[in-house]
N, C-alpha and C. Protein backbone atom coordinates (compact mmCIF):
# COMPACT_ATOMS: atom_id res chain seq x y z
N UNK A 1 88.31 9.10 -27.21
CA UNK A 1 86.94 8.73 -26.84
C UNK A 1 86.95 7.31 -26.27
N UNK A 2 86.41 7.48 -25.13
CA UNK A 2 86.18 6.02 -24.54
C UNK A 2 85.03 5.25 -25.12
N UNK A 3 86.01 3.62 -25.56
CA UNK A 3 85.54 3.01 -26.15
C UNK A 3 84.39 1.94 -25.30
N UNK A 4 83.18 1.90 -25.74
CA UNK A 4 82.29 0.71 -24.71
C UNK A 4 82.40 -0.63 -25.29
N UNK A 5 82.21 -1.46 -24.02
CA UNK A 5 82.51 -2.43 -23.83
C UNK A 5 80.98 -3.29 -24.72
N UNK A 6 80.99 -4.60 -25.46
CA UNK A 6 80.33 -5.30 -25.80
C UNK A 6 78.59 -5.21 -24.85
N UNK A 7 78.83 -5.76 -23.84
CA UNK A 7 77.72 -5.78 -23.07
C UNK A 7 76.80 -4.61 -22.90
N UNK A 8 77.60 -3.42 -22.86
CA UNK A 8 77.61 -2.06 -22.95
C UNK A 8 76.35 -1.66 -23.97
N UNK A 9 77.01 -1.92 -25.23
CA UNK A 9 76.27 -1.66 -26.82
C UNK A 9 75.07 -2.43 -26.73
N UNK A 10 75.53 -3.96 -26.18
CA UNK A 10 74.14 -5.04 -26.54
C UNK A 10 72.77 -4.12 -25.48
N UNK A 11 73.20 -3.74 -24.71
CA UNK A 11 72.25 -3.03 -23.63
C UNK A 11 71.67 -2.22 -23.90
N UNK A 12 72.62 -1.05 -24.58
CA UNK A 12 71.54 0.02 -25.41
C UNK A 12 71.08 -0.33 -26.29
N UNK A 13 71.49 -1.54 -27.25
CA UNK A 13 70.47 -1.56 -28.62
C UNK A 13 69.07 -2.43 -28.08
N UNK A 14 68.83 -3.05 -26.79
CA UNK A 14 68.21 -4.01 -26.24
C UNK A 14 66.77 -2.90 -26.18
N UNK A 15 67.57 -2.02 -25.06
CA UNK A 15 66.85 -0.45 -24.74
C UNK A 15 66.19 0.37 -25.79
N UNK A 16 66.48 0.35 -27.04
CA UNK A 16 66.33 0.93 -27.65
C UNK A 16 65.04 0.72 -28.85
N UNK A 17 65.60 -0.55 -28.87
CA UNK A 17 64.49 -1.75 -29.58
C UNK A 17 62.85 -1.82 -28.61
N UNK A 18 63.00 -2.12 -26.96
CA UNK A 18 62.12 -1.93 -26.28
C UNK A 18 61.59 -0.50 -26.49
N UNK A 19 62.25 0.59 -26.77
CA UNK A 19 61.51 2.11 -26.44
C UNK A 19 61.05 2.23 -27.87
N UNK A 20 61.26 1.22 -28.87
CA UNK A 20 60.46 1.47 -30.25
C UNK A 20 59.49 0.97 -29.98
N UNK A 21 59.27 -0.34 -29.57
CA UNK A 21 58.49 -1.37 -29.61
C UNK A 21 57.10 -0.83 -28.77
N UNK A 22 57.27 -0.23 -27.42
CA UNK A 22 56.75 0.47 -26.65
C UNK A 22 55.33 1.80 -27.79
N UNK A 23 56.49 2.46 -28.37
CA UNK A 23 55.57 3.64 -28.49
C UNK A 23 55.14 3.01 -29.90
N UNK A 24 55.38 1.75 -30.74
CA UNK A 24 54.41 1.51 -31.56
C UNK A 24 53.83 1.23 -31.18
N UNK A 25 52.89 0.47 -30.22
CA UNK A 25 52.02 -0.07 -29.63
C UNK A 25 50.92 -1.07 -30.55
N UNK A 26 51.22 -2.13 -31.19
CA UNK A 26 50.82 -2.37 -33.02
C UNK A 26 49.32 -3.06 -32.20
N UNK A 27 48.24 -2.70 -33.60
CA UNK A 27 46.49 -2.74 -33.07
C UNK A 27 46.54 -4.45 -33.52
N UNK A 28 45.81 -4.77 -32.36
CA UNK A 28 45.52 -6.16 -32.65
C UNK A 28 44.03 -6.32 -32.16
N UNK A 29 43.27 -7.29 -33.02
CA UNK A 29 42.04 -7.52 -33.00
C UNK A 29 41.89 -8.64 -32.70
N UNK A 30 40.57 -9.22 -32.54
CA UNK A 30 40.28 -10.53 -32.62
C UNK A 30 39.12 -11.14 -33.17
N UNK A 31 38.76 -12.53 -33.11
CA UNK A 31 37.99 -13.01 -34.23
C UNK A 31 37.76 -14.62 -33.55
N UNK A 32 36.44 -15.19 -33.82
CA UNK A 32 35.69 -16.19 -33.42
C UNK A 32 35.64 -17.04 -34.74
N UNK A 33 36.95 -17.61 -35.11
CA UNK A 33 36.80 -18.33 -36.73
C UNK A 33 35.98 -19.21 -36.73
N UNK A 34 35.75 -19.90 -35.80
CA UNK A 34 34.76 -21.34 -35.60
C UNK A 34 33.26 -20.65 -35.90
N UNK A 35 32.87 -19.03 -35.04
CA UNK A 35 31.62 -18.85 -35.08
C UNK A 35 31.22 -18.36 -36.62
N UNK A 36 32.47 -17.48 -37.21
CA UNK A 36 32.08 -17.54 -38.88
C UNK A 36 32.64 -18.24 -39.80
N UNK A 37 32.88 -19.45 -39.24
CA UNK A 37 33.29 -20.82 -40.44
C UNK A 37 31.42 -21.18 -40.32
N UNK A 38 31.38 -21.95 -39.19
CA UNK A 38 30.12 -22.04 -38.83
C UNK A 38 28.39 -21.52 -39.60
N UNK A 39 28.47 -20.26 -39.21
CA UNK A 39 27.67 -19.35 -39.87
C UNK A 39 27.56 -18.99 -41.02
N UNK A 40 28.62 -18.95 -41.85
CA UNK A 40 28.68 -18.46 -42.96
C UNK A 40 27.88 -19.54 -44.06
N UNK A 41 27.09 -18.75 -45.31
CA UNK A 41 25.83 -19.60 -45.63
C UNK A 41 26.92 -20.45 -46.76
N UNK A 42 28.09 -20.41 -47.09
CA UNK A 42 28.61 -21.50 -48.44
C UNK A 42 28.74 -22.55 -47.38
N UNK A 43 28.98 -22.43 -46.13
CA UNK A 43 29.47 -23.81 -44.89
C UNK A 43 27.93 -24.20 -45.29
N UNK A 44 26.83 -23.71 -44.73
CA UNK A 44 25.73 -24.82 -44.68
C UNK A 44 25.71 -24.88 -45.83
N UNK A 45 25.51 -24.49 -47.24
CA UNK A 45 25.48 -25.08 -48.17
C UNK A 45 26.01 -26.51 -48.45
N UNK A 46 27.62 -26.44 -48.44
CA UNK A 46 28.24 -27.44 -48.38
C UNK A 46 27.93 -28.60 -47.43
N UNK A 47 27.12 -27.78 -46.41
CA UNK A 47 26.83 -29.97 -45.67
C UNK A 47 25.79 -29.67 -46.15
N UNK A 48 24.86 -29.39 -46.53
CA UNK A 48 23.82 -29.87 -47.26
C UNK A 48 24.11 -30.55 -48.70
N UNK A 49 25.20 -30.44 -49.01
CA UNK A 49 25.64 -31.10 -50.75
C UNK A 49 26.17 -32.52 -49.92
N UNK A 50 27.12 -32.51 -48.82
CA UNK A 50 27.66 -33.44 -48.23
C UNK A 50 26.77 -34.64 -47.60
N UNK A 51 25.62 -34.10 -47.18
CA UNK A 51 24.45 -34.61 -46.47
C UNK A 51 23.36 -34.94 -47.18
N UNK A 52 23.30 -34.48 -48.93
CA UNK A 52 22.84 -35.12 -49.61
C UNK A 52 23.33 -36.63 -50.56
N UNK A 53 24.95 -36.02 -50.44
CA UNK A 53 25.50 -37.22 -50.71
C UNK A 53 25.82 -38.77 -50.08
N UNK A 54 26.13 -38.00 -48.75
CA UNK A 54 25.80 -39.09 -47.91
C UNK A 54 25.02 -40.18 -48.19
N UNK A 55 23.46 -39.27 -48.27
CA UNK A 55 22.15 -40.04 -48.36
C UNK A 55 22.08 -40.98 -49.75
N UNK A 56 22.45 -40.73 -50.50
CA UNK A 56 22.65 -41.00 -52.01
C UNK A 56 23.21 -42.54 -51.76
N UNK A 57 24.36 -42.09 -51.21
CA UNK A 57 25.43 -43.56 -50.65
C UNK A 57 24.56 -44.54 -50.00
N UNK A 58 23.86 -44.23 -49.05
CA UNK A 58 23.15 -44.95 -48.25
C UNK A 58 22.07 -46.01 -48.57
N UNK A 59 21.56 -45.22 -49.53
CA UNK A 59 20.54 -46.16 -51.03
C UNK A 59 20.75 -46.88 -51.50
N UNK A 60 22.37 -46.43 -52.12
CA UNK A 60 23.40 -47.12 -53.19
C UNK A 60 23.30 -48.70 -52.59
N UNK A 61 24.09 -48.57 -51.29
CA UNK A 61 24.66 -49.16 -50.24
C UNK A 61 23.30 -50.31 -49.78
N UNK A 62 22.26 -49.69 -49.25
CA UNK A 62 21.28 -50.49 -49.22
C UNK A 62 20.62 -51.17 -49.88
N UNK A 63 20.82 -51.09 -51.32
CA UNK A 63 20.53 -51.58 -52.58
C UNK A 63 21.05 -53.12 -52.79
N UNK A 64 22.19 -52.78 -52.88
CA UNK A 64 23.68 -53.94 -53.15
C UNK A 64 23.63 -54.91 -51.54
N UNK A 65 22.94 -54.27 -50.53
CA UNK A 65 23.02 -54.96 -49.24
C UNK A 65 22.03 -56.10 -49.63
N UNK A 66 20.95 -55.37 -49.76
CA UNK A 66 19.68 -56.22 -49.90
C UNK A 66 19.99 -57.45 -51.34
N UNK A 67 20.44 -57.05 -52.17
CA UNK A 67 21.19 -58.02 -53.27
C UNK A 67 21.75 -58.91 -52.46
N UNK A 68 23.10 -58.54 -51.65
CA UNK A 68 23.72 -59.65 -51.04
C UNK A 68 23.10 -60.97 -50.27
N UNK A 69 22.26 -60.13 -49.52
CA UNK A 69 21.18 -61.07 -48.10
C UNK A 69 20.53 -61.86 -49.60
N UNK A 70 19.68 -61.52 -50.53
CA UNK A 70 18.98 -62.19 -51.21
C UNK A 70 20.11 -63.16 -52.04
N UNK A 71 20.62 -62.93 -52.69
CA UNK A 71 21.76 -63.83 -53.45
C UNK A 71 22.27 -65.30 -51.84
N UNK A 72 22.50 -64.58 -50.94
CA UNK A 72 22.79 -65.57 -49.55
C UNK A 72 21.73 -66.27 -49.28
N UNK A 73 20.05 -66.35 -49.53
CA UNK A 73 18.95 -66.71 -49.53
C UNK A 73 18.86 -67.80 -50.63
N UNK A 74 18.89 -67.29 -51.66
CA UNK A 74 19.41 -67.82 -53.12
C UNK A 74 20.07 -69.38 -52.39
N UNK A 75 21.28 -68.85 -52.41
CA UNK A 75 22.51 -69.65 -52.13
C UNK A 75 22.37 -70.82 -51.23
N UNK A 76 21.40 -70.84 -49.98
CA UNK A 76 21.15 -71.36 -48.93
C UNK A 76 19.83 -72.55 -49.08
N UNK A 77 18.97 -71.73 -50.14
CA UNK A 77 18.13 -72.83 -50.96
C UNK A 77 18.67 -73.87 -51.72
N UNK A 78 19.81 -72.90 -52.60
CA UNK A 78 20.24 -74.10 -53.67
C UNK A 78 20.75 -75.13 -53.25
N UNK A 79 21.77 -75.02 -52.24
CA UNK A 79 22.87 -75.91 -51.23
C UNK A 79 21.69 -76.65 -50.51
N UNK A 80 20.80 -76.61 -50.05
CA UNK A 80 19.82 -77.59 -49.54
C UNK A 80 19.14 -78.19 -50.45
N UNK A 81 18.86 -77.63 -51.31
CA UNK A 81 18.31 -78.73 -52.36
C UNK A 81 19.38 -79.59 -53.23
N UNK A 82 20.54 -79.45 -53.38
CA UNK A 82 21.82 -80.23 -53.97
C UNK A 82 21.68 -81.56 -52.41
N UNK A 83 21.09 -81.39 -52.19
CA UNK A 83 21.61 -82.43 -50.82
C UNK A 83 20.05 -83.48 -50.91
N UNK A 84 19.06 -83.18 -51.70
CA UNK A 84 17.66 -83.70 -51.62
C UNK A 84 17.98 -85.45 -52.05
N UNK A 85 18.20 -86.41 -51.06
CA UNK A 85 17.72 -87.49 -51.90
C UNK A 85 16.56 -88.00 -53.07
N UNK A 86 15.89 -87.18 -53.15
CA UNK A 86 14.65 -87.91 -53.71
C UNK A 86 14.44 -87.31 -55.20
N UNK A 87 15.67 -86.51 -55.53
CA UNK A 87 16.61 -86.17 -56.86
C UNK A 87 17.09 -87.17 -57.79
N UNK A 88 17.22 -87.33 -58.80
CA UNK A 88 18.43 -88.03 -59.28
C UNK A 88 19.90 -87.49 -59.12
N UNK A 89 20.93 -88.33 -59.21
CA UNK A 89 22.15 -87.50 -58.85
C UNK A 89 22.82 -86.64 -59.71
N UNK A 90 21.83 -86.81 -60.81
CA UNK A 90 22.75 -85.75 -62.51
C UNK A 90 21.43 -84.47 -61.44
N UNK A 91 20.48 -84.24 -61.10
CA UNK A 91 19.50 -83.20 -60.78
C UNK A 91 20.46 -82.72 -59.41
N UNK A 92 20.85 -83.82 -58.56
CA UNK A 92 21.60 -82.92 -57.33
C UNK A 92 23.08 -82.31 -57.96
N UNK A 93 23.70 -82.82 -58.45
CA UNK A 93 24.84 -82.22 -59.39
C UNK A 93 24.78 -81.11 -59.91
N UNK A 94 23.58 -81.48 -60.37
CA UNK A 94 23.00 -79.72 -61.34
C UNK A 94 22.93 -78.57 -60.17
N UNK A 95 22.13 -78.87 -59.14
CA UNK A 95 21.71 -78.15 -58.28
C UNK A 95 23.24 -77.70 -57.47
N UNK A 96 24.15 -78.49 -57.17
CA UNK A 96 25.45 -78.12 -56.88
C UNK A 96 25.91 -77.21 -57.39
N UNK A 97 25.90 -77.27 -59.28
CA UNK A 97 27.00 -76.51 -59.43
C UNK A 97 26.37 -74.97 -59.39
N UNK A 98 24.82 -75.52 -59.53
CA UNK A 98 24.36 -73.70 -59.63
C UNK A 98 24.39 -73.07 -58.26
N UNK A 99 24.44 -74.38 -56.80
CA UNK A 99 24.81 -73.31 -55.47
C UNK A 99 26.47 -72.96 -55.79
N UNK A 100 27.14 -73.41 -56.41
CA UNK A 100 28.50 -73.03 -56.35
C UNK A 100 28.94 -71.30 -57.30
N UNK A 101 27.76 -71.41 -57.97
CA UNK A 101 27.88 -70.27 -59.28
C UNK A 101 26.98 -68.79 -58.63
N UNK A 102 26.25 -69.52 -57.60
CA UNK A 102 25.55 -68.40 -56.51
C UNK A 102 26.57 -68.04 -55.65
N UNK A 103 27.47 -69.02 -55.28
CA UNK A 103 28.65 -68.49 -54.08
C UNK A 103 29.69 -67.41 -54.59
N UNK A 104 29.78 -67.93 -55.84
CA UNK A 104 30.77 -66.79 -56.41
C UNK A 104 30.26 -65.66 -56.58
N UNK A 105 28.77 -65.83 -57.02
CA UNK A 105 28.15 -63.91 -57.46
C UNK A 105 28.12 -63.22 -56.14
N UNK A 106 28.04 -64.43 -54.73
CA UNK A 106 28.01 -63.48 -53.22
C UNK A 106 29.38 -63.00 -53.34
N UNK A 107 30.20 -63.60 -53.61
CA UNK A 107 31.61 -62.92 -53.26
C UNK A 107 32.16 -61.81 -54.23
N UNK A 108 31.29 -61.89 -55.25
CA UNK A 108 31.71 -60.85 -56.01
C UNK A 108 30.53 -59.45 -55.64
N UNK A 109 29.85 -60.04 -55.18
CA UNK A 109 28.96 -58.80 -54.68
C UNK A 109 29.54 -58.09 -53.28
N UNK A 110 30.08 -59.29 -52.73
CA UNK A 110 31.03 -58.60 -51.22
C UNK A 110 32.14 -57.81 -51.50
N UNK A 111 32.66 -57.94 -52.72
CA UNK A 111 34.31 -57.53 -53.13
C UNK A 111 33.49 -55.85 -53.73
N UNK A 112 32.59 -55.86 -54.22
CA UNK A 112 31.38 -54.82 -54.80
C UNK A 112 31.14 -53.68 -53.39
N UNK A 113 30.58 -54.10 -52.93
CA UNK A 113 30.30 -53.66 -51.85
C UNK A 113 31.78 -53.04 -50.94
N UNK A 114 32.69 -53.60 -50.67
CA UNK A 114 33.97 -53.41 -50.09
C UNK A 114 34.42 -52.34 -50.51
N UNK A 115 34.45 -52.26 -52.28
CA UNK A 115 35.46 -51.36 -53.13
C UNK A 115 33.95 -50.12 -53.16
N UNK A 116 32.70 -50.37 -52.98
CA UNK A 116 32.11 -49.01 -53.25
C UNK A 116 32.21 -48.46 -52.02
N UNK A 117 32.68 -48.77 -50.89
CA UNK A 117 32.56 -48.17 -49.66
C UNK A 117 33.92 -47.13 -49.46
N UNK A 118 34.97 -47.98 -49.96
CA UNK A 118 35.94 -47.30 -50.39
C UNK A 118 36.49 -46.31 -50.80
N UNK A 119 35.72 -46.28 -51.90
CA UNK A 119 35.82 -45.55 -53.18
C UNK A 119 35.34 -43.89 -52.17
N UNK A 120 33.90 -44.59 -51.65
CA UNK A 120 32.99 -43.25 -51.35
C UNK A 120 33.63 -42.37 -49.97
N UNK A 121 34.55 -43.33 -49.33
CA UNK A 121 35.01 -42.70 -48.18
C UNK A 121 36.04 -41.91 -48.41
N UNK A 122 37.16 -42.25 -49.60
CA UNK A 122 37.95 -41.18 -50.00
C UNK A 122 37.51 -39.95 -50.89
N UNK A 123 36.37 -40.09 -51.79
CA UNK A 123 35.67 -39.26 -52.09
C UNK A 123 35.37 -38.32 -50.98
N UNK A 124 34.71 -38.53 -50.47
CA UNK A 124 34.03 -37.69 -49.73
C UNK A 124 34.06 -37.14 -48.73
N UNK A 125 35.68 -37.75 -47.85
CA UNK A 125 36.96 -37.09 -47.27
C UNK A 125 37.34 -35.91 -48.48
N UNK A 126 37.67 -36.35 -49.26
CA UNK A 126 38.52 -35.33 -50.20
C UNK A 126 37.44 -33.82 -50.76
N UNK A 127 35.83 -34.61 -50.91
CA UNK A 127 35.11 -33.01 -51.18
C UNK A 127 35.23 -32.27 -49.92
N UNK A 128 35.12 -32.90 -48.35
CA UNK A 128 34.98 -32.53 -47.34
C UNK A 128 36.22 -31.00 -47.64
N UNK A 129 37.44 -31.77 -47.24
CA UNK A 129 38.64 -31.16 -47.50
C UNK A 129 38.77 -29.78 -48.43
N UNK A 130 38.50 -30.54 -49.46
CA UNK A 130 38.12 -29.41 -50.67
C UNK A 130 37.43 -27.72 -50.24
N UNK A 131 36.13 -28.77 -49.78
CA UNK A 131 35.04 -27.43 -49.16
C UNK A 131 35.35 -26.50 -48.25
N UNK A 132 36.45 -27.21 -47.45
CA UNK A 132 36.33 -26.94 -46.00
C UNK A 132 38.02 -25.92 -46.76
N UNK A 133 38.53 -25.71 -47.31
CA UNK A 133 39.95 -24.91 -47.70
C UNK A 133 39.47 -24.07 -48.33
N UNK A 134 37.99 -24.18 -49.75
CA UNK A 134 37.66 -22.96 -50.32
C UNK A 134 37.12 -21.78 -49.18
N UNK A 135 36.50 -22.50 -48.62
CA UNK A 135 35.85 -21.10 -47.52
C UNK A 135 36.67 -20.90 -46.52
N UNK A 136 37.50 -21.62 -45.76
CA UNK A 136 38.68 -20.68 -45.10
C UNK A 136 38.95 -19.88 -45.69
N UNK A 137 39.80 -20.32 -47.17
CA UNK A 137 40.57 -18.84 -48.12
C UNK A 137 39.55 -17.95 -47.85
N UNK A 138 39.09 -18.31 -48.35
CA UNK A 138 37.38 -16.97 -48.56
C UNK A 138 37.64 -16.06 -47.37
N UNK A 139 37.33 -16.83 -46.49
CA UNK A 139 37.26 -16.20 -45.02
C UNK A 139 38.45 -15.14 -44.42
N UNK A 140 39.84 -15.91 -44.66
CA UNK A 140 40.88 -15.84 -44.96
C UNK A 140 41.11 -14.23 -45.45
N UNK A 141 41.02 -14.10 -46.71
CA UNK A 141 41.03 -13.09 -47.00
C UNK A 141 40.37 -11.84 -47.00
N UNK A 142 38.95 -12.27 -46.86
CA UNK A 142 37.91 -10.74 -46.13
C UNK A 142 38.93 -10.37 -44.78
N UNK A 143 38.97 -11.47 -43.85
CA UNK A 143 39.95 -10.98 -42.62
C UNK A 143 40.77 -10.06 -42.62
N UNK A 144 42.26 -10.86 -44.36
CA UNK A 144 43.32 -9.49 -44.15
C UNK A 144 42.88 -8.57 -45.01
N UNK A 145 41.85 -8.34 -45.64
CA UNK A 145 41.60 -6.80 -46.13
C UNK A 145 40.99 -5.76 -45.03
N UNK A 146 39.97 -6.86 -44.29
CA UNK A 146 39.90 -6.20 -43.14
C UNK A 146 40.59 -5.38 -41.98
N UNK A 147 41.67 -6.24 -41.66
CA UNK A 147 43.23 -5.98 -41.33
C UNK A 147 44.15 -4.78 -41.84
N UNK A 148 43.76 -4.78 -42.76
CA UNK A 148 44.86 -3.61 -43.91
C UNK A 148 43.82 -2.96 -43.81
N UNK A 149 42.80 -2.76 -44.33
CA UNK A 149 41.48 -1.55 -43.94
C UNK A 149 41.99 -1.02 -42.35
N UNK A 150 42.20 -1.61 -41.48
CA UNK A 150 41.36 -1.32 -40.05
C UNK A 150 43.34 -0.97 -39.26
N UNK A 151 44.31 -1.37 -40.01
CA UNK A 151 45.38 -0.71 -39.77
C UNK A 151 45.76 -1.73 -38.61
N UNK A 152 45.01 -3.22 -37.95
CA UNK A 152 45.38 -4.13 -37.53
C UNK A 152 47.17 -4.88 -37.75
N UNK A 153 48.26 -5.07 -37.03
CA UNK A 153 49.06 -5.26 -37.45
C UNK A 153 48.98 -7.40 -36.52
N UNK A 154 47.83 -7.04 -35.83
CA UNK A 154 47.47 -8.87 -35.73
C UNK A 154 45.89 -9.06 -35.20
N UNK A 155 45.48 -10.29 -36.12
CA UNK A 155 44.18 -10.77 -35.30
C UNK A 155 44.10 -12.10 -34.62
N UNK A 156 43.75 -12.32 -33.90
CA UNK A 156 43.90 -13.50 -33.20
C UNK A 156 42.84 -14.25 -32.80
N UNK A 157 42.58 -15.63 -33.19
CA UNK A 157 41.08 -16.27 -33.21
C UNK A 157 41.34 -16.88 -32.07
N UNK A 158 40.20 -16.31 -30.96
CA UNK A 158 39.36 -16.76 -29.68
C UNK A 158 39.32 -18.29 -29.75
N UNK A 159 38.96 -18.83 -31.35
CA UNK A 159 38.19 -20.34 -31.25
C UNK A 159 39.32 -20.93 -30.72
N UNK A 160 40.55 -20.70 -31.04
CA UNK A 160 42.20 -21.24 -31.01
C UNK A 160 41.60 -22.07 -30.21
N UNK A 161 42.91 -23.43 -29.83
CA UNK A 161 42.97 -24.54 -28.97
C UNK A 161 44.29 -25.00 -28.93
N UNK A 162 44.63 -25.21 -27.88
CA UNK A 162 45.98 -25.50 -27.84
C UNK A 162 46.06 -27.15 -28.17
N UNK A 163 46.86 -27.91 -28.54
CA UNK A 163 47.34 -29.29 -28.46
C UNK A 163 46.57 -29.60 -27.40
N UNK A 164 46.66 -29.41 -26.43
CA UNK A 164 45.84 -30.08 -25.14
C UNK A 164 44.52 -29.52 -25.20
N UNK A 165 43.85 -29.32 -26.32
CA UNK A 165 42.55 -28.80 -26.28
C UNK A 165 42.32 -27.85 -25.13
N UNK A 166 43.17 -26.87 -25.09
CA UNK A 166 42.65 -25.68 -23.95
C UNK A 166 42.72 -24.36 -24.45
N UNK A 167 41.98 -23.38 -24.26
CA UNK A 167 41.91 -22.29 -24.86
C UNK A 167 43.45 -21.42 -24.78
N UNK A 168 43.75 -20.76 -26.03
CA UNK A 168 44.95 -20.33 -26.37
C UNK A 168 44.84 -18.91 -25.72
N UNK A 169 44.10 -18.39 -26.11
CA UNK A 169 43.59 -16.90 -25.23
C UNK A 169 42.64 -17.26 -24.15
N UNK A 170 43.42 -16.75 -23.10
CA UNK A 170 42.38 -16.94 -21.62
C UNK A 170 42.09 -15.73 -21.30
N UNK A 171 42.47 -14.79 -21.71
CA UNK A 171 41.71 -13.27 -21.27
C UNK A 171 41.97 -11.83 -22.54
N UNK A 172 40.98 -11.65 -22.71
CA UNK A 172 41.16 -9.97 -23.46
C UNK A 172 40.07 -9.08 -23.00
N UNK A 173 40.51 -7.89 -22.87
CA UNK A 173 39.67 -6.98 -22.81
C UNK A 173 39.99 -5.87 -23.41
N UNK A 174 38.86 -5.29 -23.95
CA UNK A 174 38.91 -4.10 -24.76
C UNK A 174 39.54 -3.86 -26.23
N UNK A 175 39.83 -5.08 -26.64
CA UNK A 175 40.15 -5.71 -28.38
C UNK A 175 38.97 -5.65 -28.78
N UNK A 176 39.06 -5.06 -29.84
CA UNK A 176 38.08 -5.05 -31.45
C UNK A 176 37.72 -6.34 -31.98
N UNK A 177 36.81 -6.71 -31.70
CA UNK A 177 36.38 -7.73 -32.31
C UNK A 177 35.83 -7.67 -33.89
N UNK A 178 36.00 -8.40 -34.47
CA UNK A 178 35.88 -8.52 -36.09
C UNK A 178 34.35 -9.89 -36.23
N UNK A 179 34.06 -10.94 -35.50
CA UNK A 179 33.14 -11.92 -35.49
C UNK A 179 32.47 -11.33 -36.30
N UNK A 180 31.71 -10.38 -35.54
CA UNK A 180 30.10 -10.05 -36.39
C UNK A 180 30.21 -9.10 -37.88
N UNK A 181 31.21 -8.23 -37.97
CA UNK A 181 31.17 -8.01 -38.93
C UNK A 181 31.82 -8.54 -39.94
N UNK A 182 32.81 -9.55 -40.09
CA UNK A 182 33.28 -10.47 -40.96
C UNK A 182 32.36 -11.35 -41.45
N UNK A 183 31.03 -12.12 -40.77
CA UNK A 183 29.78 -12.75 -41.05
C UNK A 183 28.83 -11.62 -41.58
N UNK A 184 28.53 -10.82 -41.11
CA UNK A 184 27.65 -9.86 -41.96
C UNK A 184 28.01 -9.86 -43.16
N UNK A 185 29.42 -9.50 -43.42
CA UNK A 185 29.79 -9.37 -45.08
C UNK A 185 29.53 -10.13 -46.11
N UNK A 186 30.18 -11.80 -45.30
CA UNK A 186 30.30 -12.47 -45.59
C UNK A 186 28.72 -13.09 -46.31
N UNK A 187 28.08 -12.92 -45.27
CA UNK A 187 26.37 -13.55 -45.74
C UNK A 187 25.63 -12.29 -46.44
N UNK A 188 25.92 -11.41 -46.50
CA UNK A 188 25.50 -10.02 -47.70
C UNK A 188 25.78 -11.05 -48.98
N UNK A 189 26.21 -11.90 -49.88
CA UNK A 189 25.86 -12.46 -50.07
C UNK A 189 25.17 -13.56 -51.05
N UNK A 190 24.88 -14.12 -49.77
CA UNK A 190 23.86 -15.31 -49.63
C UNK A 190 22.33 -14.99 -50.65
N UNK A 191 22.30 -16.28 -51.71
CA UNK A 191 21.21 -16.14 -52.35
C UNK A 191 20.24 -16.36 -51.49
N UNK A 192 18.58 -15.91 -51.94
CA UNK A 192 17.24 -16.12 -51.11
C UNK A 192 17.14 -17.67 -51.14
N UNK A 193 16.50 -17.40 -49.53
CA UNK A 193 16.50 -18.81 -48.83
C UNK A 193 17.71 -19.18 -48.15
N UNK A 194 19.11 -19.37 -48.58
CA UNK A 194 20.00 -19.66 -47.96
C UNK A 194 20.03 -19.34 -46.45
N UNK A 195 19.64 -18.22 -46.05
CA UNK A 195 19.55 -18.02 -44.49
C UNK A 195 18.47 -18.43 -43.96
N UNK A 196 18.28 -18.96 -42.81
CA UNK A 196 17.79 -18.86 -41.72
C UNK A 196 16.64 -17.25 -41.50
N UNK A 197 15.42 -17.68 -40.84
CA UNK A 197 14.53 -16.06 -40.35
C UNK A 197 15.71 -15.42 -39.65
N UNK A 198 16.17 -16.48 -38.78
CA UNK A 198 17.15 -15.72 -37.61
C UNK A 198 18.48 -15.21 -37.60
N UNK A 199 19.10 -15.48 -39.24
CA UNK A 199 20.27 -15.24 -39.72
C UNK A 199 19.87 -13.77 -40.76
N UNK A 200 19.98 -13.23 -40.13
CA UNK A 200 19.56 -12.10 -41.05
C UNK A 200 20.75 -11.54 -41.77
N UNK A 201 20.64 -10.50 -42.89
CA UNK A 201 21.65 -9.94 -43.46
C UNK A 201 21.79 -8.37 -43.30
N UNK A 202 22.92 -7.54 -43.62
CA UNK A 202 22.78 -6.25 -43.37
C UNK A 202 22.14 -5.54 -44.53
């Protein structure tokens, strides 16, 4: 029996692999993750917890501001009156050391202010984060049951972006889209009120 040559074999198994690949023809769908990250009612929930916190900060923040400007008011009186000739010099002394005991409470109110801003920006990066990974999973997984339901062997999100911010898919036609019914499910649901008149449920 004539034996084949290397190139020979690699050719038919090449061939062969293509004529599988061919008649599986594997179902692929697609999906708008941005439009049901978006939509979905735990996302607005969450900036509304985020957007209440915010606001919270902002109070906080304006609180301790208005302290500072006033303590700097404070401070700006005392230091002009330590300077009054028409004092005795034990009364301008006095008046010194209490602008000096005002300078320190500004700087400890600035070091205050510094570390609560801090504090709140890694906070609230980190709930962001938090929020924003529970409802992917979420999302995440209605998808591949969906997938395994629907005999999908890939779905592929439209929202994609390449590194150069340009769309990853530039053309499909005639793919199954999953968008609307992955959000339907998803907001089935949603306690009363959470939606929108115009967000309706199934």
């Amino acid at each position: 029996m004539t034996k084949l040559s290397k190139p020979v074999l690699a050719t038919m198994a090449l061939c062969g692999l293509l004529s599988l690949a061919a008649q599986a023809q594997p179902k692929i769908a697609t999906i708008n993750l941005k439009s049901v990250f978006d939509g979905y009612w735990k996302t607005k929930q969450a900036d509304v917890t985020i957007k209440d916190r915010q606001g919270d900060y902002e109070k906080e923040r304006t609180k301790m501001v208005d302290d500072y400007q006033r303590a700097n008011e404070e401070y700006r009186k005392l230091s002009d009156s330590a300077s009054d000739q028409a004092v005795s010099a034990d009364e301008r002394d006095k008046r010194k050391k209490a602008a000096e005991s005002k300078l320190l409470e500004i700087k400890e109110i600035e070091q205050s202010i510094s570390q609560f801003e801090r504090q709140f920006r890694t906070s609230i990066t980190d709930q962001i984060k938090r929020m924003r990974d529970n409802i992917l999973r979420e999302i995440r997984e209605l998808i591949n049951t969906k997938a395994r339901t629907g005999t999908y062997s890939l779905v592929l999100d439209t929202a994609a972006e390449s590194f150069n911010q340009t769309p990853i898919i530039l053309f499909n036609s005639g793919i199954p889209d999953l968008t609307d019914e992955i959000l339907a499910q998803l907001n089935s649901t949603a306690p009363p009120g959470a939606l929108t008149p115009t967000e309706t449920k199934p």
